[in-house]
PDB file of N, CA and C in Angstrom:
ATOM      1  N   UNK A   1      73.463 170.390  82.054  1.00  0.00           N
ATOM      2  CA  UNK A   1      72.694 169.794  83.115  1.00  0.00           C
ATOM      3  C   UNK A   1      73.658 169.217  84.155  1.00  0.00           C
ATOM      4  N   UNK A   2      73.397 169.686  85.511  1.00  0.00           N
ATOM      5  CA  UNK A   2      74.251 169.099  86.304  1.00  0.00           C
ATOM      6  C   UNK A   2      73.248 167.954  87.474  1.00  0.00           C
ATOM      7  N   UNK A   3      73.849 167.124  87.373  1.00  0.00           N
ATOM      8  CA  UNK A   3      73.145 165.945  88.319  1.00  0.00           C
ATOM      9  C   UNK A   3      73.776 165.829  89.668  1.00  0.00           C
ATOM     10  N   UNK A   4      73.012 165.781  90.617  1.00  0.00           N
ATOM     11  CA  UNK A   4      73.709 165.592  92.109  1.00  0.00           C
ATOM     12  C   UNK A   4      73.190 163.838  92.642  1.00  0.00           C
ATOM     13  N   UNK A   5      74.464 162.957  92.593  1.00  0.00           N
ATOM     14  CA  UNK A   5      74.427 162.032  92.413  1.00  0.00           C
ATOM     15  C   UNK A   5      75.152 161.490  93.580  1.00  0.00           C
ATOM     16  N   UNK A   6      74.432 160.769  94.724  1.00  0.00           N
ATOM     17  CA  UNK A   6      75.129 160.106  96.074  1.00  0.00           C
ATOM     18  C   UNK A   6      74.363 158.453  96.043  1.00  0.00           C
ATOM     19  N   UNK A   7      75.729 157.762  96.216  1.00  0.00           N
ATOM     20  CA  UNK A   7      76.295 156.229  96.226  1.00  0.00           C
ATOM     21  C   UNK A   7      76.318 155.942  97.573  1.00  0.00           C
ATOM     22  N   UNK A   8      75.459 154.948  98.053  1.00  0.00           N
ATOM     23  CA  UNK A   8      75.808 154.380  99.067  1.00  0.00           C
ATOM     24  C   UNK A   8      75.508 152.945  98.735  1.00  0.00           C
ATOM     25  N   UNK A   9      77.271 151.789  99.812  1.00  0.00           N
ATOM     26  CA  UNK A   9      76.982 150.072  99.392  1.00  0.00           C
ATOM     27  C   UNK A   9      76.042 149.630 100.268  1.00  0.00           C
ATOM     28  N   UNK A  10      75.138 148.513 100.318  1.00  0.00           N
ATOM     29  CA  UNK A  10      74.699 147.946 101.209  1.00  0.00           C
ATOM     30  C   UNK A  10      74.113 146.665 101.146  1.00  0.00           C
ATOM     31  N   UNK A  11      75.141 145.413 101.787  1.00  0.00           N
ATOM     32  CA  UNK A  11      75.230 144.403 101.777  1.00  0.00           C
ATOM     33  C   UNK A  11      75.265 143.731 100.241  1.00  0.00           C
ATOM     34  N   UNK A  12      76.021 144.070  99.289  1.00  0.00           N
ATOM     35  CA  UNK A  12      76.241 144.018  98.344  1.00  0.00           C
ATOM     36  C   UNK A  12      75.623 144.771  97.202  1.00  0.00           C
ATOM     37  N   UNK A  13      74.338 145.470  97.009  1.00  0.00           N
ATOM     38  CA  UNK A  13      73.697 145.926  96.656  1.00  0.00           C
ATOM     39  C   UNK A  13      73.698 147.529  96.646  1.00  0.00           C
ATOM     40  N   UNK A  14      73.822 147.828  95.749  1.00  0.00           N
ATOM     41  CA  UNK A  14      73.880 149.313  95.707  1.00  0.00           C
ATOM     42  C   UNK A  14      73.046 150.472  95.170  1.00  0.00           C
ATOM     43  N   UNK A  15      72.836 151.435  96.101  1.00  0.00           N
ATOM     44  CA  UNK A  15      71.478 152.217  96.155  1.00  0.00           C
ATOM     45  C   UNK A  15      72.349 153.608  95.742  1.00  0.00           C
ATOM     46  N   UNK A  16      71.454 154.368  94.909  1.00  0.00           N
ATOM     47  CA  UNK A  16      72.071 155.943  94.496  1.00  0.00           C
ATOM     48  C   UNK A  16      70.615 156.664  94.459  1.00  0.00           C
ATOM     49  N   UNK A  17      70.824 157.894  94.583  1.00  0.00           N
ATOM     50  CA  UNK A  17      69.839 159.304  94.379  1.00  0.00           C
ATOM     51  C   UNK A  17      70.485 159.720  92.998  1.00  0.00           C
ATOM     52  N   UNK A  18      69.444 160.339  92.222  1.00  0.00           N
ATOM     53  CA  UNK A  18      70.234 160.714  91.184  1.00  0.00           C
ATOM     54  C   UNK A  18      68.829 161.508  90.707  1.00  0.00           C
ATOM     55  N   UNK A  19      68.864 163.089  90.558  1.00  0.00           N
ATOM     56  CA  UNK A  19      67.948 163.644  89.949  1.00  0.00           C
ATOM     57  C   UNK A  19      66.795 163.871  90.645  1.00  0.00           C
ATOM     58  N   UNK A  20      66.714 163.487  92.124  1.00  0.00           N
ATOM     59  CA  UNK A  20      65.821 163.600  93.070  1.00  0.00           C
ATOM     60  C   UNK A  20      64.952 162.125  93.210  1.00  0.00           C
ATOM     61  N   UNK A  21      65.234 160.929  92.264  1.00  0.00           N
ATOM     62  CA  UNK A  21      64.727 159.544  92.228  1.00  0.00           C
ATOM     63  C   UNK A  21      65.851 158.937  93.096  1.00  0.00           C
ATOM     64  N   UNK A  22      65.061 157.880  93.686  1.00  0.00           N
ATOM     65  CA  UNK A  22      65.715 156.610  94.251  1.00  0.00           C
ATOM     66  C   UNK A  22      65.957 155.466  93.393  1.00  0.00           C
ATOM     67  N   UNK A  23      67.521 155.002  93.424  1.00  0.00           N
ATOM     68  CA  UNK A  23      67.244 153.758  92.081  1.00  0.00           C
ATOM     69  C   UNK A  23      68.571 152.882  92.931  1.00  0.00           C
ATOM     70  N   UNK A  24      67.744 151.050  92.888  1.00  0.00           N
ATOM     71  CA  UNK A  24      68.954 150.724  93.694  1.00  0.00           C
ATOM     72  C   UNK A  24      69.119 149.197  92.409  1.00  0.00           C
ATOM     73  N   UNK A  25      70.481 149.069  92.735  1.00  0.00           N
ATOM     74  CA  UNK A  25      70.432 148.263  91.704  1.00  0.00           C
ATOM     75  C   UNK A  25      71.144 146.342  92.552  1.00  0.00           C
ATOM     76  N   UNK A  26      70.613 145.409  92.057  1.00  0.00           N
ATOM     77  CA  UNK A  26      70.384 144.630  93.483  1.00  0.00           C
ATOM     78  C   UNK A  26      71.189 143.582  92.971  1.00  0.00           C
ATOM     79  N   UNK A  27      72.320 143.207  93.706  1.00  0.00           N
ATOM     80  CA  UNK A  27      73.153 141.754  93.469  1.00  0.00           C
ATOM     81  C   UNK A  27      72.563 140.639  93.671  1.00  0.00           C
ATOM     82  N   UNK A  28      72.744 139.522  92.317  1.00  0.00           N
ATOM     83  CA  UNK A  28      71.716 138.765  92.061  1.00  0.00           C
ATOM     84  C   UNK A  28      72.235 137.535  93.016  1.00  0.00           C
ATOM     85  N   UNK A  29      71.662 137.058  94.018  1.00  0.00           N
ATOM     86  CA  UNK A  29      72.487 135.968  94.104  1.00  0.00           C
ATOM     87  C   UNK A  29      71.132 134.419  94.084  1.00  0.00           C
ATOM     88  N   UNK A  30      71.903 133.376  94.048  1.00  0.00           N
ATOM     89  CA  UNK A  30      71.200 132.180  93.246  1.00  0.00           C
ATOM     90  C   UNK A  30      70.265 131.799  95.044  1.00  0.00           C
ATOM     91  N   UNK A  31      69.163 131.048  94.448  1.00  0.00           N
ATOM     92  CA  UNK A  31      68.574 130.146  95.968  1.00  0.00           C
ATOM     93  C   UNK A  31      69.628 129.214  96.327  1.00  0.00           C
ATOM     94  N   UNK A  32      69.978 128.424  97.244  1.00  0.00           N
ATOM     95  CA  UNK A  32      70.476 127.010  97.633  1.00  0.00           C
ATOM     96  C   UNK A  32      69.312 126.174  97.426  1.00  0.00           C
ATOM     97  N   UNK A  33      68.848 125.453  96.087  1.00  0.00           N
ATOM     98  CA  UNK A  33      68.528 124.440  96.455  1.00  0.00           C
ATOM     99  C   UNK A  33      68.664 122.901  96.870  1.00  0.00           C
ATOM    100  N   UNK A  34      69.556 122.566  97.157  1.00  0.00           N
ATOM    101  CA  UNK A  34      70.182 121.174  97.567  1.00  0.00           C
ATOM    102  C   UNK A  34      72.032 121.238  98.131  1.00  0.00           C
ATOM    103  N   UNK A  35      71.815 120.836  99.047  1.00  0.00           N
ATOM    104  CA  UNK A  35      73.215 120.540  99.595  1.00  0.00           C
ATOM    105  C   UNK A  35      73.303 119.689  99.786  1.00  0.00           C
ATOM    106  N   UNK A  36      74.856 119.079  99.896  1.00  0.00           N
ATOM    107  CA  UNK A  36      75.309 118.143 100.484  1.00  0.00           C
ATOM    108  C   UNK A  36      76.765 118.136 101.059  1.00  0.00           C
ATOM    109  N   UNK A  37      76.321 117.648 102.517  1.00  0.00           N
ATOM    110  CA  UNK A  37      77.234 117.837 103.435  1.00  0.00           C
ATOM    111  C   UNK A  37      77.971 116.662 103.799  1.00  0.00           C
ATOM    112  N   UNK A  38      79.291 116.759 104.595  1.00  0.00           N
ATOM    113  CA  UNK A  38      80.350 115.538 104.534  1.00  0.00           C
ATOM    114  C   UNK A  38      80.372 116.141 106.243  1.00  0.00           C
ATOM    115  N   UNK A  39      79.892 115.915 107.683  1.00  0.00           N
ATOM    116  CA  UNK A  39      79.941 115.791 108.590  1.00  0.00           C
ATOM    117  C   UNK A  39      80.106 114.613 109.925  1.00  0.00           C
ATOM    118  N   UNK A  40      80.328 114.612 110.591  1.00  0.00           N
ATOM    119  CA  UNK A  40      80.417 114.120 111.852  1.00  0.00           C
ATOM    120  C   UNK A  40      79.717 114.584 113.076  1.00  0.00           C
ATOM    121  N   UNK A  41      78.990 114.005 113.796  1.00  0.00           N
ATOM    122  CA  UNK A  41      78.573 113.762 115.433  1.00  0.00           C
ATOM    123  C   UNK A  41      79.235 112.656 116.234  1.00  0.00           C
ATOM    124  N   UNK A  42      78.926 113.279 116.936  1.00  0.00           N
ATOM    125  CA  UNK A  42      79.414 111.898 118.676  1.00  0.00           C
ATOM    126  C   UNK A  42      78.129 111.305 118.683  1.00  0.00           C
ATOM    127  N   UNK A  43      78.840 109.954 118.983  1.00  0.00           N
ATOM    128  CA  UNK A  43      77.857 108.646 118.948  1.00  0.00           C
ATOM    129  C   UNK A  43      76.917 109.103 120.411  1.00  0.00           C
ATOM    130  N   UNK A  44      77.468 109.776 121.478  1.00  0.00           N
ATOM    131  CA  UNK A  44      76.698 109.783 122.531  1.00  0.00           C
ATOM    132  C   UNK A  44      75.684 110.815 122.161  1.00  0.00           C
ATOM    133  N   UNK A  45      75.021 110.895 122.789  1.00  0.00           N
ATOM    134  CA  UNK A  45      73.720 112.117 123.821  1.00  0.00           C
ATOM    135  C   UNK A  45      73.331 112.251 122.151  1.00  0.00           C
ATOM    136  N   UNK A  46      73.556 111.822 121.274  1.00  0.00           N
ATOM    137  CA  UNK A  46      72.237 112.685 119.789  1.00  0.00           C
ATOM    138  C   UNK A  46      72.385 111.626 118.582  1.00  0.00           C
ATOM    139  N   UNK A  47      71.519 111.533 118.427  1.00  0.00           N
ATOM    140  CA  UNK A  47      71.354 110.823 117.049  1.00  0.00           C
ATOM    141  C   UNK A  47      71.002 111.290 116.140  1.00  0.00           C
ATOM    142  N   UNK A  48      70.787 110.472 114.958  1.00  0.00           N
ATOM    143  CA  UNK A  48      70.485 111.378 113.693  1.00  0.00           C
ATOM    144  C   UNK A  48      69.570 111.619 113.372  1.00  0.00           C
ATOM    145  N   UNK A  49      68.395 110.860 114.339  1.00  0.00           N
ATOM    146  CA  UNK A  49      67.267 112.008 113.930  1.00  0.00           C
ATOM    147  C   UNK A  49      67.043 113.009 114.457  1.00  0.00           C
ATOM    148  N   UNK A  50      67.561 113.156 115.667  1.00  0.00           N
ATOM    149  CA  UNK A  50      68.044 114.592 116.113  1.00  0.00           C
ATOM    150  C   UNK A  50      68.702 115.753 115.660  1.00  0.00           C
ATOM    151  N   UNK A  51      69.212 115.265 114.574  1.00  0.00           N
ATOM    152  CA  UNK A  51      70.065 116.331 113.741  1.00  0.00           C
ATOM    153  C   UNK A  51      69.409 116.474 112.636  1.00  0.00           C
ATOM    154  N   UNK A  52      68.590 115.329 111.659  1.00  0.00           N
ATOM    155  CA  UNK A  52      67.543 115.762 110.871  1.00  0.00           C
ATOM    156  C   UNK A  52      66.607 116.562 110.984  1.00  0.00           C
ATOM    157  N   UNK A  53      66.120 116.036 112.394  1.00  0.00           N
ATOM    158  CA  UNK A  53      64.617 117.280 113.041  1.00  0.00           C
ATOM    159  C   UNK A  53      65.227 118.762 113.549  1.00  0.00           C
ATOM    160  N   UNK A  54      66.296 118.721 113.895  1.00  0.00           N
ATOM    161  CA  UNK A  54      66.927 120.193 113.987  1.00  0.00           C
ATOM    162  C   UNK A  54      67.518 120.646 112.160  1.00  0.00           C
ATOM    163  N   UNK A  55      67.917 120.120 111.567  1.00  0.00           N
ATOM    164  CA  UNK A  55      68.067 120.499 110.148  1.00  0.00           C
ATOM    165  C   UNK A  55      66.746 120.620 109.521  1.00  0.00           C
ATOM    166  N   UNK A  56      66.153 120.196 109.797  1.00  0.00           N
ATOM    167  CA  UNK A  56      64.449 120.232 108.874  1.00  0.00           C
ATOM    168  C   UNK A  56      64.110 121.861 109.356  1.00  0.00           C
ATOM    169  N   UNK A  57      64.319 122.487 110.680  1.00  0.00           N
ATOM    170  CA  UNK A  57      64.309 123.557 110.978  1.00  0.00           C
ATOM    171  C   UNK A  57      64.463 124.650 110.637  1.00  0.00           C
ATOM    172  N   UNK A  58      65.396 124.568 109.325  1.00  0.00           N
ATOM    173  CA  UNK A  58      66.716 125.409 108.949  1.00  0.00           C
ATOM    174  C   UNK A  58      65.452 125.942 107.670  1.00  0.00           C
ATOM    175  N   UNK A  59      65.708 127.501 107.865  1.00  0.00           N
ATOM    176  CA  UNK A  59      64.988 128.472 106.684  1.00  0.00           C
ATOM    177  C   UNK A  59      64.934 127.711 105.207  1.00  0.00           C
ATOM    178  N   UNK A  60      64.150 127.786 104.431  1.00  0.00           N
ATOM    179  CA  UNK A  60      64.060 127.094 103.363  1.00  0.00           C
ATOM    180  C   UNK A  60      64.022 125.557 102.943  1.00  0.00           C
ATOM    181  N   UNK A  61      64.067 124.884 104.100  1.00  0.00           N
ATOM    182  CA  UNK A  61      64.129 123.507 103.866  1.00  0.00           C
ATOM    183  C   UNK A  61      62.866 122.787 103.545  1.00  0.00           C
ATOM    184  N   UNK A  62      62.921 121.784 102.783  1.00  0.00           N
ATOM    185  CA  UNK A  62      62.347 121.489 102.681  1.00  0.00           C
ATOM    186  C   UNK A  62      61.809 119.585 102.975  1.00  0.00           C
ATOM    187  N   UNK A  63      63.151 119.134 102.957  1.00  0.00           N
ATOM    188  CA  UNK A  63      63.748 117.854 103.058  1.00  0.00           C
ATOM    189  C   UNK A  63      64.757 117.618 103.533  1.00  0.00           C
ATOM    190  N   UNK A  64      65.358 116.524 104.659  1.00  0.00           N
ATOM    191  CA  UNK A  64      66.391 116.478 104.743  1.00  0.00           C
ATOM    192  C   UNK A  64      66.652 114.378 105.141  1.00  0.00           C
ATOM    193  N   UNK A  65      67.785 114.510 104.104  1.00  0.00           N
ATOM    194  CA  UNK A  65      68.109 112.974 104.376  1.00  0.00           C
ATOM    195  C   UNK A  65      69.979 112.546 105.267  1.00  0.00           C
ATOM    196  N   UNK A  66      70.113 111.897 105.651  1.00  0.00           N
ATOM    197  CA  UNK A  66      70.921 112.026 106.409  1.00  0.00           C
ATOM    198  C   UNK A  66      71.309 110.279 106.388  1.00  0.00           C
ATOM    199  N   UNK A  67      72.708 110.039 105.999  1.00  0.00           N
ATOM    200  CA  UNK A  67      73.469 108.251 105.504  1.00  0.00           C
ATOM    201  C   UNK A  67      74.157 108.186 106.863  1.00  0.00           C
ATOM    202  N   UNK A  68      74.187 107.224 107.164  1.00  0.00           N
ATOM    203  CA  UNK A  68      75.948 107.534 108.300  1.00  0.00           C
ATOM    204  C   UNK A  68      76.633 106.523 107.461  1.00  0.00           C
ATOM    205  N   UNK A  69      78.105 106.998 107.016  1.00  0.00           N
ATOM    206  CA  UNK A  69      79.369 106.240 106.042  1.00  0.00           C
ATOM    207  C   UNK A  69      80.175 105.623 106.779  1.00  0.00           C
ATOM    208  N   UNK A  70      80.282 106.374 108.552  1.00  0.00           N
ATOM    209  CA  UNK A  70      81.584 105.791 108.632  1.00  0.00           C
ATOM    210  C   UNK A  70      80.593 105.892 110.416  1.00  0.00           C
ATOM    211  N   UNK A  71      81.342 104.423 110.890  1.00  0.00           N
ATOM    212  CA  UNK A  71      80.797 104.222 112.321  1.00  0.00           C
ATOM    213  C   UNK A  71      82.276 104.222 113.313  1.00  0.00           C
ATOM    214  N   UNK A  72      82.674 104.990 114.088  1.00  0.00           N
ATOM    215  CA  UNK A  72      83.805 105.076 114.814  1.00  0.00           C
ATOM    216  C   UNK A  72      83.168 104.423 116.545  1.00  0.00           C
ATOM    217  N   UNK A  73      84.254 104.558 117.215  1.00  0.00           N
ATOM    218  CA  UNK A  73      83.785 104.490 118.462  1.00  0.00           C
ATOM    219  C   UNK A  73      82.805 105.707 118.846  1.00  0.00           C
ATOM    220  N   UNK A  74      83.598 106.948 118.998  1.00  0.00           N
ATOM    221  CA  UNK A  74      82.900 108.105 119.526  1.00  0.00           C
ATOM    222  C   UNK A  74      82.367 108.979 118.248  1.00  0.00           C
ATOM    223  N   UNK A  75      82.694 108.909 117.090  1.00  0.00           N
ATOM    224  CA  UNK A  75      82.262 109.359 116.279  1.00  0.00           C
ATOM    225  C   UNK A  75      81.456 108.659 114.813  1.00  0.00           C
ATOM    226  N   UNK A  76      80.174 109.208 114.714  1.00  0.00           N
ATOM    227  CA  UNK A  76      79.857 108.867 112.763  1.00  0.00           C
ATOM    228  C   UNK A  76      79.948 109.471 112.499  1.00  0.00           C
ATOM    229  N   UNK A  77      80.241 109.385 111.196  1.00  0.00           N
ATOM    230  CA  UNK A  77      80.029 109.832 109.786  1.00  0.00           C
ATOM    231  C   UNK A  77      79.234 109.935 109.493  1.00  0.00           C
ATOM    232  N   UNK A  78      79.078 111.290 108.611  1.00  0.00           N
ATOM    233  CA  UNK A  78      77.216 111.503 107.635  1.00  0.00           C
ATOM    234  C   UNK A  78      77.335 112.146 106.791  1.00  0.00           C
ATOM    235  N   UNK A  79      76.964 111.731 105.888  1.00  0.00           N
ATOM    236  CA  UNK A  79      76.440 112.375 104.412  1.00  0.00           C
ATOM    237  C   UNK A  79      74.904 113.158 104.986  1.00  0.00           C
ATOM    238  N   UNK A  80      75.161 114.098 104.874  1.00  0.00           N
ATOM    239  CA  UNK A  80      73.425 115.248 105.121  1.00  0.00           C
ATOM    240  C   UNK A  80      73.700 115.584 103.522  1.00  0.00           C
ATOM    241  N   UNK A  81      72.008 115.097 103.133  1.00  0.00           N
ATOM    242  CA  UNK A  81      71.813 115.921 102.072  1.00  0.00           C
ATOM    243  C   UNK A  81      70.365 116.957 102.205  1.00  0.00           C
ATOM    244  N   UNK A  82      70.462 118.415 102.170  1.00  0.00           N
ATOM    245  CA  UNK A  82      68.888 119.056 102.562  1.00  0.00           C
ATOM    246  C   UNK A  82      69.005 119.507 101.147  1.00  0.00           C
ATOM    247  N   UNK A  83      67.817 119.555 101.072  1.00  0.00           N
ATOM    248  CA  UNK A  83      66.716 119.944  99.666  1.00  0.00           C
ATOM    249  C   UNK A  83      65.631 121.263 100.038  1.00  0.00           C
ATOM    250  N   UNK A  84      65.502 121.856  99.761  1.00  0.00           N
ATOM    251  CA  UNK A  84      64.556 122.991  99.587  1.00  0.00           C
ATOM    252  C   UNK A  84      64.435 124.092  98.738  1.00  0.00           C
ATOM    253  N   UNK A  85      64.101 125.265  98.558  1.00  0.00           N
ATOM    254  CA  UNK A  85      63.915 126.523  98.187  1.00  0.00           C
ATOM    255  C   UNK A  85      64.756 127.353  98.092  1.00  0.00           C
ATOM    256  N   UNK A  86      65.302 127.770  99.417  1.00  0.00           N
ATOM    257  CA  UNK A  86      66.403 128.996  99.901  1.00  0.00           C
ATOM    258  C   UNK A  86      66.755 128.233 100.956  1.00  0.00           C
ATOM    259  N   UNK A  87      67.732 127.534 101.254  1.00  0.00           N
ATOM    260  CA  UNK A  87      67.994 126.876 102.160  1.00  0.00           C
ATOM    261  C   UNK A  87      69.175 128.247 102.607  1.00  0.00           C
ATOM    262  N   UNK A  88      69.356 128.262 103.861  1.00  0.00           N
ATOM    263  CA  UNK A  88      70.242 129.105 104.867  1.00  0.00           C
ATOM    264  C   UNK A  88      71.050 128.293 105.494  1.00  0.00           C
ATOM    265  N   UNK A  89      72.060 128.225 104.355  1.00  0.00           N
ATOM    266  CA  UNK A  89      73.402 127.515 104.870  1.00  0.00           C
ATOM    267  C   UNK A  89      74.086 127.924 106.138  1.00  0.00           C
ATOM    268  N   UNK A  90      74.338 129.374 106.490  1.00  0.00           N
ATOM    269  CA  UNK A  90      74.634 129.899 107.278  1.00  0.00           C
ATOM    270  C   UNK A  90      74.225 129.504 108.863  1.00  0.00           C
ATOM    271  N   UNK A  91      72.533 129.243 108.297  1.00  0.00           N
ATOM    272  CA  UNK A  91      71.579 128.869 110.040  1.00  0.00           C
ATOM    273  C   UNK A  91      72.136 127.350 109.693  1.00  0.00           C
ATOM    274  N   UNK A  92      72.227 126.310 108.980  1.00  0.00           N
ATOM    275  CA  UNK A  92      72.337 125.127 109.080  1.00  0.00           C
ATOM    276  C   UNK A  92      73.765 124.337 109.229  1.00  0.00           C
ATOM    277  N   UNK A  93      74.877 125.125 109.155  1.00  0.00           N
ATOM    278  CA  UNK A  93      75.869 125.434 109.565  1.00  0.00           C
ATOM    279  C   UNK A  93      76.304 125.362 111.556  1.00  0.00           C
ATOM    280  N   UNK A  94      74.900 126.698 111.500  1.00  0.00           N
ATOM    281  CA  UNK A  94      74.840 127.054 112.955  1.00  0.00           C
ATOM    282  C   UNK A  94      74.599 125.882 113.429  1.00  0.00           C
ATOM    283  N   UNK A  95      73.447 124.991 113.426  1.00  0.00           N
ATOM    284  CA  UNK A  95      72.193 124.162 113.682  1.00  0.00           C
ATOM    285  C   UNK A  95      73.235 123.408 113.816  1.00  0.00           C
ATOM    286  N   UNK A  96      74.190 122.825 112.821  1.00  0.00           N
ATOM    287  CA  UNK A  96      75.102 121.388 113.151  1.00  0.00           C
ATOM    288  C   UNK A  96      76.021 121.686 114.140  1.00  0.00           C
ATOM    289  N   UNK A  97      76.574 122.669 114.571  1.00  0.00           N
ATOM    290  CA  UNK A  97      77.384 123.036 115.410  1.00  0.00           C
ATOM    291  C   UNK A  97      76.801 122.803 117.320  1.00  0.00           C
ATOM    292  N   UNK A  98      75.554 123.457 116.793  1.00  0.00           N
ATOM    293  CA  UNK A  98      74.628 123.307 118.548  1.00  0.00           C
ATOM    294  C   UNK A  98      74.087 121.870 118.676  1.00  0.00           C
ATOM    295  N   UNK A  99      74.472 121.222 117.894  1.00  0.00           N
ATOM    296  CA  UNK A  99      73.877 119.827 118.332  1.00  0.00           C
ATOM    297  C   UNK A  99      75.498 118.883 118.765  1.00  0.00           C
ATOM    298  N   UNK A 100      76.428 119.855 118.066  1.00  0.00           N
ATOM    299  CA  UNK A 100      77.844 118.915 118.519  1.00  0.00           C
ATOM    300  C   UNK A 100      78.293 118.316 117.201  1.00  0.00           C
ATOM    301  N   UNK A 101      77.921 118.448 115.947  1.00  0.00           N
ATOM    302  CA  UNK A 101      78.378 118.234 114.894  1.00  0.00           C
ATOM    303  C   UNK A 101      79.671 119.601 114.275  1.00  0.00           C
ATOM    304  N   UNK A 102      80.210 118.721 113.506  1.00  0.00           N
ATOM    305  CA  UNK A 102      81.396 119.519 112.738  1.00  0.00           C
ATOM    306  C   UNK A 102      81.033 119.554 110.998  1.00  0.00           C
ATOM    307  N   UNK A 103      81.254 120.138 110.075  1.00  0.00           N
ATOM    308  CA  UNK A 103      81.386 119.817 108.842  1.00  0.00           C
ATOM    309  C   UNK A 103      82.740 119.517 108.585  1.00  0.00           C
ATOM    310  N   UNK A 104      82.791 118.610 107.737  1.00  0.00           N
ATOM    311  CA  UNK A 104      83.987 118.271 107.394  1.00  0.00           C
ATOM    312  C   UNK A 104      84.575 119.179 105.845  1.00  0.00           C
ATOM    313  N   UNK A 105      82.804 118.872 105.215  1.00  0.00           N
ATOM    314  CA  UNK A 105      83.327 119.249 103.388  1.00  0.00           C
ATOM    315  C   UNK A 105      82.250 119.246 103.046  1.00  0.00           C
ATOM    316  N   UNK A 106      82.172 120.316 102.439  1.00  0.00           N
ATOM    317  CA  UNK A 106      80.859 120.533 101.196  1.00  0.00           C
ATOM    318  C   UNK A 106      81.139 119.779 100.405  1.00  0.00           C
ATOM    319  N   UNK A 107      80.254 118.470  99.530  1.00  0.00           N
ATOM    320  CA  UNK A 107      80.303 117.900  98.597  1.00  0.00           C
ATOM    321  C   UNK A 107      79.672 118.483  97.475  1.00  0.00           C
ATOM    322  N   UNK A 108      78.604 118.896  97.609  1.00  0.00           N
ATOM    323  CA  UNK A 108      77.572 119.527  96.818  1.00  0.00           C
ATOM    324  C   UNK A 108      76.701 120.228  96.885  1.00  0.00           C
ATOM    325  N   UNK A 109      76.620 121.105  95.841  1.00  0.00           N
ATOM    326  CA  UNK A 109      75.647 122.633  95.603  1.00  0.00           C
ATOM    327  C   UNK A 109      74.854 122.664  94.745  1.00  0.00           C
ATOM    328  N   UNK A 110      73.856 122.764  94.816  1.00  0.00           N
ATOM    329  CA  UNK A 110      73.364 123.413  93.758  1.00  0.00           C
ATOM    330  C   UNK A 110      71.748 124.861  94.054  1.00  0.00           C
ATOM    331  N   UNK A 111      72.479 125.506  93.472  1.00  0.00           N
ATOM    332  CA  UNK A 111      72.228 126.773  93.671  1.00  0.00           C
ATOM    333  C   UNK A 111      70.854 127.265  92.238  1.00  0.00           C
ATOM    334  N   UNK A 112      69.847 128.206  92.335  1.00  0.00           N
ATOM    335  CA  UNK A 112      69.308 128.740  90.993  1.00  0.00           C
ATOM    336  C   UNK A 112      67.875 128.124  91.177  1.00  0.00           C
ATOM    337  N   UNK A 113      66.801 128.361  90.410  1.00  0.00           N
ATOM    338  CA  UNK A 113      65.867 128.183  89.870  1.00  0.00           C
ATOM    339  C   UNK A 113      65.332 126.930  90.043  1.00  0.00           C
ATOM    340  N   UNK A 114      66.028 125.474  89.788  1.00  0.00           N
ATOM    341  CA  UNK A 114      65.662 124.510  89.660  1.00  0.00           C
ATOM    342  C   UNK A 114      66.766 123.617  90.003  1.00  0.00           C
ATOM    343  N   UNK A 115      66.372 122.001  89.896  1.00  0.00           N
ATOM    344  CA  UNK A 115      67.535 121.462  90.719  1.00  0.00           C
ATOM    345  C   UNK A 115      67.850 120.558  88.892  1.00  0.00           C
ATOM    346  N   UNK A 116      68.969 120.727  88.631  1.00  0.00           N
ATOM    347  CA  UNK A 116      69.514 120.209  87.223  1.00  0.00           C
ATOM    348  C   UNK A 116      69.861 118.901  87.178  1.00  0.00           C
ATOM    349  N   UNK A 117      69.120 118.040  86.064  1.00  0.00           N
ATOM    350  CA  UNK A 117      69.296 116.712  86.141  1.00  0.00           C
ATOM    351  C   UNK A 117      71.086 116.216  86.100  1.00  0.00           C
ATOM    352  N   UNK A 118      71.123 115.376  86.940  1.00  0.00           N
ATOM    353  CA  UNK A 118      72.706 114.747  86.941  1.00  0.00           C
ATOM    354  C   UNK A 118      73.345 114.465  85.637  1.00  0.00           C
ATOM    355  N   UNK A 119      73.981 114.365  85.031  1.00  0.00           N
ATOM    356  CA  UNK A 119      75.013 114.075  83.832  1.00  0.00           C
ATOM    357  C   UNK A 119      75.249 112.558  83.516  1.00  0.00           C
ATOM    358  N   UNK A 120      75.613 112.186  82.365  1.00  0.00           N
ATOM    359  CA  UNK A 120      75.832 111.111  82.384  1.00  0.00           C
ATOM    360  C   UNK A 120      76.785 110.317  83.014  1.00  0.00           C
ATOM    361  N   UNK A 121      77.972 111.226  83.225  1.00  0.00           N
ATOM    362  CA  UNK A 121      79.126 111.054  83.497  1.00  0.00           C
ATOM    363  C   UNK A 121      79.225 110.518  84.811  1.00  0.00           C
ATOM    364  N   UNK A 122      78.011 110.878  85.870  1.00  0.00           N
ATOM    365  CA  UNK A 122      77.726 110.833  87.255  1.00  0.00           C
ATOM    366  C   UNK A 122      77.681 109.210  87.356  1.00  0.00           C
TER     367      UNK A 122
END
């Protein structure tokens, strides 16, 4: 028996013909449900609920809380933490950038099914 068998990648996921069937076989990747972000804005022209109500925006969200840690002249500090479903780090990334924010550091991920109770150790 000879099989005529064509591979093509696409966006991680990979699709083949094989035997005259279509069969694609699909890279699993986890939801974002909860982040937490280590950023900065300028004290002028935006505040933070301006950056919450533009983060609340962001695909999959569902929540978003937002600390300021550190008060500078021209700059705060913020702990963003968003909560949702499938959050789109990528658009919320974008979103902090068009308002004049920077990330500094991902603090925290959590990715999958459900959001996992903290440890004791925490």
């Amino acid at each position: 028996m000879i099989l005529d068998v064509k591979v093509c990648f696409s966006g991680g996921n990979v699709r083949f013909k094989c035997d005259q069937r279509d069969y694609i076989i699909v890279k699993k990747e986890g939801r974002v449900r909860r982040i937490v972000i280590d950023a900065a804005i300028p004290t002028k022209n935006i505040s933070i609920v301006d950056v919450a109500n533009a983060l609340y925006k962001v695909d999959g969200t569902k929540a978003v809380r937002i600390i300021v840690d550190d008060v500078d002249v021209d700059i705060l500090g913020l702990v963003i933490v968003m909560e949702g479903e499938d959050i789109d780090f990528r658009e919320a990334e974008k979103t902090l950038e068009e308002v004049g924010g920077v990330i500094h550091s991902i603090d925290e991920v959590v990715v999958g099914d459900y959001v996992p109770e903290k440890g004791k150790e925490e």
